[in-house]
N, C-alpha and C. Protein backbone atom coordinates (compact mmCIF):
# COMPACT_ATOMS: atom_id res chain seq x y z
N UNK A 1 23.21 -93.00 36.16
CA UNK A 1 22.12 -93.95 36.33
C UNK A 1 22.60 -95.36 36.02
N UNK A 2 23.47 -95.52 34.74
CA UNK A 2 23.89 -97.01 34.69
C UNK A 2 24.59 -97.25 35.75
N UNK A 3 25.55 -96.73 36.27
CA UNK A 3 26.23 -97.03 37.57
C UNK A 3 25.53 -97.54 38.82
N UNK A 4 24.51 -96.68 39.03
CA UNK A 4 23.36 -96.97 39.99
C UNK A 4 22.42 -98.44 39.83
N UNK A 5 22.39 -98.59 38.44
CA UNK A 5 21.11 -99.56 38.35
C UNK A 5 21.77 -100.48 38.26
N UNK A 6 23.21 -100.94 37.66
CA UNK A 6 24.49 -102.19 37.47
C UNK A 6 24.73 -102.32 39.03
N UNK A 7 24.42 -101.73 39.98
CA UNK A 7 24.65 -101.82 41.26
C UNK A 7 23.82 -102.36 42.19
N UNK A 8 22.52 -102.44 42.05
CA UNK A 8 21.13 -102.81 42.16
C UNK A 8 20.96 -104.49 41.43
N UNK A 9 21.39 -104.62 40.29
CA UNK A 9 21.16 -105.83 39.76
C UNK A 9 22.15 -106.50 40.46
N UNK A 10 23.48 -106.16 40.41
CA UNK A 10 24.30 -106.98 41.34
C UNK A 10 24.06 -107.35 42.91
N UNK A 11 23.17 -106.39 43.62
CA UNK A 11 22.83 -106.64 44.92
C UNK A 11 21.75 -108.12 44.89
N UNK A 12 20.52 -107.38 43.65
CA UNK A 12 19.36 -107.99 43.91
C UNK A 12 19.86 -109.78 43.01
N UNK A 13 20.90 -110.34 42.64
CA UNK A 13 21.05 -111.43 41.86
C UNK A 13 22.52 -111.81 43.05
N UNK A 14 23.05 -111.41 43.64
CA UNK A 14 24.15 -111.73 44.25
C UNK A 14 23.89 -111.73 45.76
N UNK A 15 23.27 -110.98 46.63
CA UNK A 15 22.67 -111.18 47.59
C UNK A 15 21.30 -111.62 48.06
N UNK A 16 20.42 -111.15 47.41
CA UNK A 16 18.87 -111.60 47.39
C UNK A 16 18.77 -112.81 46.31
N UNK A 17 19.38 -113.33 45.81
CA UNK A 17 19.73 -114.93 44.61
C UNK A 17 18.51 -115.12 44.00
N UNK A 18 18.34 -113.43 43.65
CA UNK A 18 17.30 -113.57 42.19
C UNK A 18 17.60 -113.80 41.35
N UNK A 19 16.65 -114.91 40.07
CA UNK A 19 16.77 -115.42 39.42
C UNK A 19 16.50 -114.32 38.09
N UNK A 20 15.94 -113.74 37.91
CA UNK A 20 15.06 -112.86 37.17
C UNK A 20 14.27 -111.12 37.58
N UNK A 21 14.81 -110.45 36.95
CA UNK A 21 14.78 -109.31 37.12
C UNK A 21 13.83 -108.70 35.86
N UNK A 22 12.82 -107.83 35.96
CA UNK A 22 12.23 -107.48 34.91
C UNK A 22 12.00 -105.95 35.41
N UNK A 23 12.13 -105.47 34.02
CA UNK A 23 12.17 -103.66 33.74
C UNK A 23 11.44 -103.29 32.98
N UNK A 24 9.82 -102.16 33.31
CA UNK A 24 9.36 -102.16 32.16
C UNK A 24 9.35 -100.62 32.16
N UNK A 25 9.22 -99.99 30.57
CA UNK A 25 9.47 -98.80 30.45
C UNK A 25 8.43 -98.32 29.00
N UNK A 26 7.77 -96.85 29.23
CA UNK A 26 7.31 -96.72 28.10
C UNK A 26 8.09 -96.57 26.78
N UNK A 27 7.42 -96.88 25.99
CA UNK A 27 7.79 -96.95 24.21
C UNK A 27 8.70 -95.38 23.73
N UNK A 28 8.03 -94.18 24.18
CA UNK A 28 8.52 -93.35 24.33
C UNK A 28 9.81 -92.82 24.90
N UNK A 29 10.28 -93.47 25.74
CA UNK A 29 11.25 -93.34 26.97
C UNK A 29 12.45 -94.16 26.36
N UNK A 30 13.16 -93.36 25.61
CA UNK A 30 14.69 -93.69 24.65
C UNK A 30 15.37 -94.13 25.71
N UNK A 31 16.01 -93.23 26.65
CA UNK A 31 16.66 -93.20 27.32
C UNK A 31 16.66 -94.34 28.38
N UNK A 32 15.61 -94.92 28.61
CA UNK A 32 15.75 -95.99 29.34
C UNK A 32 15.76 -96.99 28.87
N UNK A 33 15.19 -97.02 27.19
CA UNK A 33 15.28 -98.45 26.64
C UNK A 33 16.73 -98.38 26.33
N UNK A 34 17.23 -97.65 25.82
CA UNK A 34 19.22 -97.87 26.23
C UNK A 34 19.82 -98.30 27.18
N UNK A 35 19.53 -97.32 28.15
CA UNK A 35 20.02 -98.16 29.88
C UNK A 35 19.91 -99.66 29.89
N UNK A 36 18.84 -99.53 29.44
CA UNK A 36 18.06 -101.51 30.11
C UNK A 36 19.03 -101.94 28.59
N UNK A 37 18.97 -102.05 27.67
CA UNK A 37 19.53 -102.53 26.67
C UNK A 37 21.39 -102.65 27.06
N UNK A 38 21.45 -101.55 27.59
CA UNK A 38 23.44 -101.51 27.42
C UNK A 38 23.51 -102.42 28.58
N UNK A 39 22.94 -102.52 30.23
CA UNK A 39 22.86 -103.59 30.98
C UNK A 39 22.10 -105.01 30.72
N UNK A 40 21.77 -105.08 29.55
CA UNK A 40 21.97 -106.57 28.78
C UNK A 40 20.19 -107.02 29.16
N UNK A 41 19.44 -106.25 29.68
CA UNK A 41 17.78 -106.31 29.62
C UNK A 41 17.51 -106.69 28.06
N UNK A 42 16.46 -108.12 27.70
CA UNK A 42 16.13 -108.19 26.47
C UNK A 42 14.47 -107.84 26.64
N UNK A 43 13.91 -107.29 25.34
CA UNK A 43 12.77 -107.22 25.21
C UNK A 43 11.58 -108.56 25.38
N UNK A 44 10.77 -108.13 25.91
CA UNK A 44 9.82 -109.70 26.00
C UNK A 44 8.84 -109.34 25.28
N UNK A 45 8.09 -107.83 25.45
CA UNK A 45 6.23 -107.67 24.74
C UNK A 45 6.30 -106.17 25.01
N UNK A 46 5.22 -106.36 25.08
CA UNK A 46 4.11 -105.38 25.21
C UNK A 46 3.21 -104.86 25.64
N UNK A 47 3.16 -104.38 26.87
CA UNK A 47 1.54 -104.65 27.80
C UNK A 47 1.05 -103.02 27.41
N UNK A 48 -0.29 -103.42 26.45
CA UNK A 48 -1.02 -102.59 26.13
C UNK A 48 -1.78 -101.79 27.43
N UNK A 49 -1.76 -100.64 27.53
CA UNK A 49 -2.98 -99.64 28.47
C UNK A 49 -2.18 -100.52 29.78
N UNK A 50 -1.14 -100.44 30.46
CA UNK A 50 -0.37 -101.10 31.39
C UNK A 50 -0.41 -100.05 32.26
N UNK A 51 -0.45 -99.05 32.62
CA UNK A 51 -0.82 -98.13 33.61
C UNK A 51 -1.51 -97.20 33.88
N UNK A 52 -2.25 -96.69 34.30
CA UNK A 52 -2.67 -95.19 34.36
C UNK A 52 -1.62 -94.16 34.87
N UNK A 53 -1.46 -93.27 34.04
CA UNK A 53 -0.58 -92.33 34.21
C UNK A 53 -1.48 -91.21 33.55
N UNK A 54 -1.25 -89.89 34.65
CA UNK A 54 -1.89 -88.22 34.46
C UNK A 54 -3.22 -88.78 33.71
N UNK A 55 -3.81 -89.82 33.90
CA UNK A 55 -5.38 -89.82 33.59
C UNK A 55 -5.50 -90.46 32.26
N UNK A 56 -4.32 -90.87 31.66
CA UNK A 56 -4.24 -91.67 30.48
C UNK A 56 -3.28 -93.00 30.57
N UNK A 57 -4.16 -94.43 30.31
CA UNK A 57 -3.56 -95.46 30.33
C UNK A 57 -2.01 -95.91 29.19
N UNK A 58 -1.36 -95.80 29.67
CA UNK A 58 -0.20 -96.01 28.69
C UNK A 58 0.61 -97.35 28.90
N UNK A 59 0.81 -97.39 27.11
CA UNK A 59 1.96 -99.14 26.77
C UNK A 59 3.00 -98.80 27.56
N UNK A 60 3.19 -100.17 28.19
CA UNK A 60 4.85 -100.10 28.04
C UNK A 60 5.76 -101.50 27.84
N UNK A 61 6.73 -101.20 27.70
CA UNK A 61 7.71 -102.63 27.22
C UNK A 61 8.02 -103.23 27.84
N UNK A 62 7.94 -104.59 27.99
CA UNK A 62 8.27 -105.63 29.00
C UNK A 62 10.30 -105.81 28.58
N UNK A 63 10.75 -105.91 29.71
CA UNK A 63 12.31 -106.07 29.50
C UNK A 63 12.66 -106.89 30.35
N UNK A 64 13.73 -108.00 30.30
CA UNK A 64 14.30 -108.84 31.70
C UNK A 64 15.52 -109.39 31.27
N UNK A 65 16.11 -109.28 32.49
CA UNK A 65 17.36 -110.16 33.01
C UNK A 65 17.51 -111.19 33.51
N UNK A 66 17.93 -112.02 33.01
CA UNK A 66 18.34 -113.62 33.98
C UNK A 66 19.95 -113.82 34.34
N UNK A 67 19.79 -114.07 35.44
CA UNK A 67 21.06 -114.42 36.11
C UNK A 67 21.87 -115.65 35.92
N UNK A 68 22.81 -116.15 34.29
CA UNK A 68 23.16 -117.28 34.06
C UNK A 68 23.98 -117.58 34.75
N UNK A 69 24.30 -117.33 36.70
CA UNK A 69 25.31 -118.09 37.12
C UNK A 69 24.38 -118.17 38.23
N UNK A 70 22.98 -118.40 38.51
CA UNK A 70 22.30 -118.67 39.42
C UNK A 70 22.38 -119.91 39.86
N UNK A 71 22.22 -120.09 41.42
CA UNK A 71 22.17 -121.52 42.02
C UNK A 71 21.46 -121.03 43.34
N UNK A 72 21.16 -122.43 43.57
CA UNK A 72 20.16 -122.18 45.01
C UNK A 72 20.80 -122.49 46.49
């Protein structure tokens, strides 16, 4: 999966010259707050009751990337 998603950020910031990339994931979900963490995603918040999922609204963590060699 890191292979896959380091591959995706490089498309979407190197070909599509996005500035900002954001990942959000529930509180629960270890495994992805690592992923997003080891590919350099920092935490922003918190969006309380942020989705409905199986009939129950659930948090999840705001995460993002900025592209410090962006130009237009």
């Amino acid at each position: 999966m890191s292979e896959a998603v380091a591959k995706a950020i490089d498309y979407m910031f190197e070909k599509q010259k996005l500035h900002r990339i954001m990942a959000n994931y529930m509180p629960s979900n270890e495994r992805s707050a690592r992923l997003l963490h080891k590919l350099g995603f920092v935490v922003e918040g918190c969006a309380k009751k942020y989705l409905l999922i199986n009939g129950r609204w659930e948090d999840h963590i705001l995460s993002s990337l900025t592209n410090e060699n962006w130009v237009s």
